[in-house]
Protein backbone atom coordinates (compact mmCIF):
# COMPACT_ATOMS: atom_id res chain seq x y z
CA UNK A 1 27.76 12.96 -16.71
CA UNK A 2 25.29 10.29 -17.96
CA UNK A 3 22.68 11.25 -20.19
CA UNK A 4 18.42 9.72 -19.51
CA UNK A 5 15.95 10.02 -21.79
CA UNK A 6 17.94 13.30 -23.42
CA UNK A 7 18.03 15.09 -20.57
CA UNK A 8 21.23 16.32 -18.57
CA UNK A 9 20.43 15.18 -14.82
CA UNK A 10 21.57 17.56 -12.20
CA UNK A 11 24.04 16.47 -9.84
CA UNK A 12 21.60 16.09 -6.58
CA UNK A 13 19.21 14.58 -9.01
CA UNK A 14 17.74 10.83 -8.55
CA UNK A 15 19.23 9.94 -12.05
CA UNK A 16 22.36 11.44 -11.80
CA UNK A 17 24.01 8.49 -11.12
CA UNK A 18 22.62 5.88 -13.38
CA UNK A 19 23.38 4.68 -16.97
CA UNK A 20 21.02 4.55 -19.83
CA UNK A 21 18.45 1.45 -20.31
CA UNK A 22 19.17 0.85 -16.18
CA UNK A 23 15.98 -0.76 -15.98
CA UNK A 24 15.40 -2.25 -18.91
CA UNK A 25 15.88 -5.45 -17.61
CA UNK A 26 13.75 -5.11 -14.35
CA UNK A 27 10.91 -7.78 -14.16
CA UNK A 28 7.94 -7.40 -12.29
CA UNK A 29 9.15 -10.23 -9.83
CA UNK A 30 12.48 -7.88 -9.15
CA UNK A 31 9.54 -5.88 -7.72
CA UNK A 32 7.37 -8.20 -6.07
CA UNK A 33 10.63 -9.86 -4.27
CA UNK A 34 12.79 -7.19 -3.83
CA UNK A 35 16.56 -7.61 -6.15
CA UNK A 36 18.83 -7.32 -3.05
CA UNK A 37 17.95 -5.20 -0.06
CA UNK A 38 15.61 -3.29 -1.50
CA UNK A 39 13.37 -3.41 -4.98
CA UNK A 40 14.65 -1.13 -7.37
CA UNK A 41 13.54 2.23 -7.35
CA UNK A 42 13.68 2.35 -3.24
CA UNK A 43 14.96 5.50 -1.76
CA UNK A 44 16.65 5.47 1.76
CA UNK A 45 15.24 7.32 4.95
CA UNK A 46 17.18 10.52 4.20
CA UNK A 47 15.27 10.49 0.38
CA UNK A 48 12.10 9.73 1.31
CA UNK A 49 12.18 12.35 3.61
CA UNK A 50 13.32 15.13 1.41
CA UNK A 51 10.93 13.77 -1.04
CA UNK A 52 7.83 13.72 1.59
CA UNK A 53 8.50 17.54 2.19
CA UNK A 54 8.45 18.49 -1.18
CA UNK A 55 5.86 16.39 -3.68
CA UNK A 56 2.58 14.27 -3.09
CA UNK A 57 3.61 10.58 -2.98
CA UNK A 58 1.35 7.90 -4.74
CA UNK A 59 0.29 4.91 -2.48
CA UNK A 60 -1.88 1.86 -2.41
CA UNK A 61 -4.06 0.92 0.10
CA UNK A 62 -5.75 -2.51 -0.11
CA UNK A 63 -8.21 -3.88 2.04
CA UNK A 64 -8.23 -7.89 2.33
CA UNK A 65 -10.85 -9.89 2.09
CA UNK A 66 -11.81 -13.98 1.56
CA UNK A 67 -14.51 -14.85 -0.84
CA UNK A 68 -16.31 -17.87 -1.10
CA UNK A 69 -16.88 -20.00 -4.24
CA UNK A 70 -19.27 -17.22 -5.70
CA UNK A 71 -17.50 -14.32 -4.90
CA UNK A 72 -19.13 -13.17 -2.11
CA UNK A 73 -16.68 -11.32 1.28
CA UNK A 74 -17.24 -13.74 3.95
CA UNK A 75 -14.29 -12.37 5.97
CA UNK A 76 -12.73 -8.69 6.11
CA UNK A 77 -9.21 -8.39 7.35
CA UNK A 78 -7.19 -5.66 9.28
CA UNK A 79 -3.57 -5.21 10.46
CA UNK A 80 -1.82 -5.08 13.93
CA UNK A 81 1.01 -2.68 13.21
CA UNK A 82 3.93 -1.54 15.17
CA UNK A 83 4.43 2.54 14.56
CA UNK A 84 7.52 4.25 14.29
CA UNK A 85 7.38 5.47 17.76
CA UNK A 86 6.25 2.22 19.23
CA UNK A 87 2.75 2.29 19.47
CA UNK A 88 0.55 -0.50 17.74
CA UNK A 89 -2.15 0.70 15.80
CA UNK A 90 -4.88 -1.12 13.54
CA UNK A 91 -4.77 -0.71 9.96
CA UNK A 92 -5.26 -1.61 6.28
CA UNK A 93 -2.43 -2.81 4.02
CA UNK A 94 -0.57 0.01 3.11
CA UNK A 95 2.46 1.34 1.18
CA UNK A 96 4.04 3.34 -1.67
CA UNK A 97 4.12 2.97 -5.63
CA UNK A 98 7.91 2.62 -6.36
CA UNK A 99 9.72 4.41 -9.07
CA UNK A 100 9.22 1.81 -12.54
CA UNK A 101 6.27 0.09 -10.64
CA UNK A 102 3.35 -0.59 -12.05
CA UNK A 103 0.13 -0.54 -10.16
CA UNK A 104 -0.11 -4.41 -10.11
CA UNK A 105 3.14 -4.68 -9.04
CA UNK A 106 2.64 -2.30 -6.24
CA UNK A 107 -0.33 -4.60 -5.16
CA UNK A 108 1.52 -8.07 -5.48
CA UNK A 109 4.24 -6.26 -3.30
CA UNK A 110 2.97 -4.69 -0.87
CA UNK A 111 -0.13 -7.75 0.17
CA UNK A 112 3.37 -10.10 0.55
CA UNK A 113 4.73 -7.23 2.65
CA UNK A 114 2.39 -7.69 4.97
CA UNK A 115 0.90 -11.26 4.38
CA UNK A 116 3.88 -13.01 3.19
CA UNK A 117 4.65 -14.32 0.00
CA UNK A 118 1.93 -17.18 0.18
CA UNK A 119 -1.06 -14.78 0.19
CA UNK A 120 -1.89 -15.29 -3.04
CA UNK A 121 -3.70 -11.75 -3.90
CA UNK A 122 -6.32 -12.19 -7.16
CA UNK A 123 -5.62 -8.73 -8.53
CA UNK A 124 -8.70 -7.81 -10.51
CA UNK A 125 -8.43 -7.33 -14.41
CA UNK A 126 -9.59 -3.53 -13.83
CA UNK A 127 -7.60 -1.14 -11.97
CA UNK A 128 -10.34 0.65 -10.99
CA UNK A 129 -10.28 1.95 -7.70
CA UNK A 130 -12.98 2.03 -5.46
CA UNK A 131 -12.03 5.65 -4.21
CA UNK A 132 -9.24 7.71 -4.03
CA UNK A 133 -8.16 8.93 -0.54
CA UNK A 134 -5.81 12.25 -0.14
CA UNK A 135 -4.09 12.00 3.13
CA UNK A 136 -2.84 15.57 4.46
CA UNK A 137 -0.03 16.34 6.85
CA UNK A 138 -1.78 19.08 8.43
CA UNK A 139 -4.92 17.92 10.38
CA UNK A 140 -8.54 19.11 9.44
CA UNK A 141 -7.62 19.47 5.48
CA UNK A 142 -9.50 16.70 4.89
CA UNK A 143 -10.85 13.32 6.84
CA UNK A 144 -7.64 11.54 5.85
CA UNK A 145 -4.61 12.71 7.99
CA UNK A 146 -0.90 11.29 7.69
CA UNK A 147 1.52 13.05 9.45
CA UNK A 148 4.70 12.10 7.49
CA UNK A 149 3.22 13.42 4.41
CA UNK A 150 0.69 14.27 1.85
CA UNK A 151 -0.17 11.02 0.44
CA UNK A 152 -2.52 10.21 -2.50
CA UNK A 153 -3.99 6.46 -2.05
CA UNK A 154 -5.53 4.43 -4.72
CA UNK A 155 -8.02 2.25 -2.81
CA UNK A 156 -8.66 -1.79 -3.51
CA UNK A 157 -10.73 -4.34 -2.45
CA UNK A 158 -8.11 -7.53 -3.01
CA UNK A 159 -9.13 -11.44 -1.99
CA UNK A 160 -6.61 -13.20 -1.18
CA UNK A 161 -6.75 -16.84 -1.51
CA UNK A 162 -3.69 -18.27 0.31
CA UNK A 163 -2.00 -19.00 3.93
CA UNK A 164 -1.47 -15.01 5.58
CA UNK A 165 2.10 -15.15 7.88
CA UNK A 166 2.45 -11.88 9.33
CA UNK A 167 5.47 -9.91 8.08
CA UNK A 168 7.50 -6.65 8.44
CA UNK A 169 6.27 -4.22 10.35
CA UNK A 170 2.93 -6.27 10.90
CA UNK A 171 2.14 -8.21 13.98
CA UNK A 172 -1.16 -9.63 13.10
CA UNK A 173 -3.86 -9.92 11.13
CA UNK A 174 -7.16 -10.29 12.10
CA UNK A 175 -10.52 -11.86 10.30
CA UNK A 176 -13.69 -11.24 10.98
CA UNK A 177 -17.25 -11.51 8.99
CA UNK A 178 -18.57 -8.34 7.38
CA UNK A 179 -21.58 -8.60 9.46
CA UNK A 180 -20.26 -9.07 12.96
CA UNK A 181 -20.27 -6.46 15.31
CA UNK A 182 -16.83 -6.92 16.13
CA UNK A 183 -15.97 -5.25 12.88
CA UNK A 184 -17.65 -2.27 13.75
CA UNK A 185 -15.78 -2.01 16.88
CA UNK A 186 -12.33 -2.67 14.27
CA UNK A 187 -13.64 0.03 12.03
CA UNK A 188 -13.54 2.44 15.72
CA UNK A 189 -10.08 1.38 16.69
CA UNK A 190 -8.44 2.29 12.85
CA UNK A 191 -7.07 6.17 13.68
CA UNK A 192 -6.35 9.33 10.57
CA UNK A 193 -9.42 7.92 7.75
CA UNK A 194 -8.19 4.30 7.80
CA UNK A 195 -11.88 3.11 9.35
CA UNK A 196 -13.91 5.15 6.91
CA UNK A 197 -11.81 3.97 3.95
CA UNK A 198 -13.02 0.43 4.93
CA UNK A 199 -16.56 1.73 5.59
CA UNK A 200 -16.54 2.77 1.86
CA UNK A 201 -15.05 -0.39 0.56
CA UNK A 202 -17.85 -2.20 2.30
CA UNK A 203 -20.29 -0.27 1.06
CA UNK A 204 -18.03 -0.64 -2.60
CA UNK A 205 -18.62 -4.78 -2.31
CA UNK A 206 -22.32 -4.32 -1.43
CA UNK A 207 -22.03 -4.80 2.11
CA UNK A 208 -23.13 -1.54 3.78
């Protein structure tokens, strides 16, 4: 039985299977790009579930945005997303922190995801959130509600300076100033916390 990190892995465990220094090779563009299938560190539906039953899971959640040449959010973005069961639902740009993944990582991955590889997310020098977000399974715990699990978010404000192509699950994305009223009626539409989460990032960049 292999030996991590002088531990004896049991045989269910994650690491029973895998050698020594497994990872030590792993770049962060394995992550951003995926080394096969899957980036390293995935777990398959069966996993993830057992996993979302029994821990908190650490996600990202990043809301887009285009600056102009001073900095300022002249555009806010949101998602068109197809749900598991079918139904599309607006939303921010969403997903887990993989095993070995930094937080930058998790970023760069996740706006590509989404946006496609030409997004070109500037990922701030601080990692500084602009809120954390604890999503619940069961509803009324808290103003953040995800079904699937219990979900801790760190929360960004990312510009992206590139061409966004739709990808994955996503079947849009939408742009719209920061002071139109059509992003209020955006904010209405985004179900479970996801519209107050871009309330406070607003309010984060000064604009609310």
């Amino acid at each position: 039985m292999p030996v991590l990190n002088d531990e004896v892995p049991d045989d269910g465990d994650y690491d029973a299977g895998r050698s020594r220094g497994e990872f030590d090779n792993i770049t962060p563009e394995d992550f951003v790009r995926g080394s096969g299938s899957n980036p390293p560190g995935w777990l398959g539906p069966a996993d993830i579930d057992r996993a979302r039953h029994q821990l908190p899971i650490a996600y990202v959640e990043i809301v887009p945005v285009r600056t102009d040449d001073l900095g300022r959010v002249v555009q806010v973005g949101s998602l068109l997303r197809m749900c598991e069961d079918g139904a599309i639902e607006r939303t921010l740009i969403t997903g887990r922190v993989l095993f070995h993944e930094s937080l930058r990582e998790a970023i760069a991955r996740n706006v590509a995801k989404d946006l496609g590889e030409l997004a070109l997310p500037m990922i701030p020098s601080s990692l500084q959130p602009f809120t954390v977000a604890e999503f619940f399974p069961t509803p009324g715990v808290s103003e953040f509600h995800d079904p699937r699990q219990h979900a801790i978010s760190l929360c960004y404000v990312i510009p992206v300076a590139g061409d966004c192509k739709p990808e994955d699950e996503t079947l849009d994305v939408e742009w719209v100033s920061p002071n139109s009223g059509i992003l209020a009626d955006f904010i209405k539409q985004m179900p479970n916390g996801h519209g107050k989460l871009l309330q406070q990032a607003l309010a984060w960049a000064g604009l609310n």
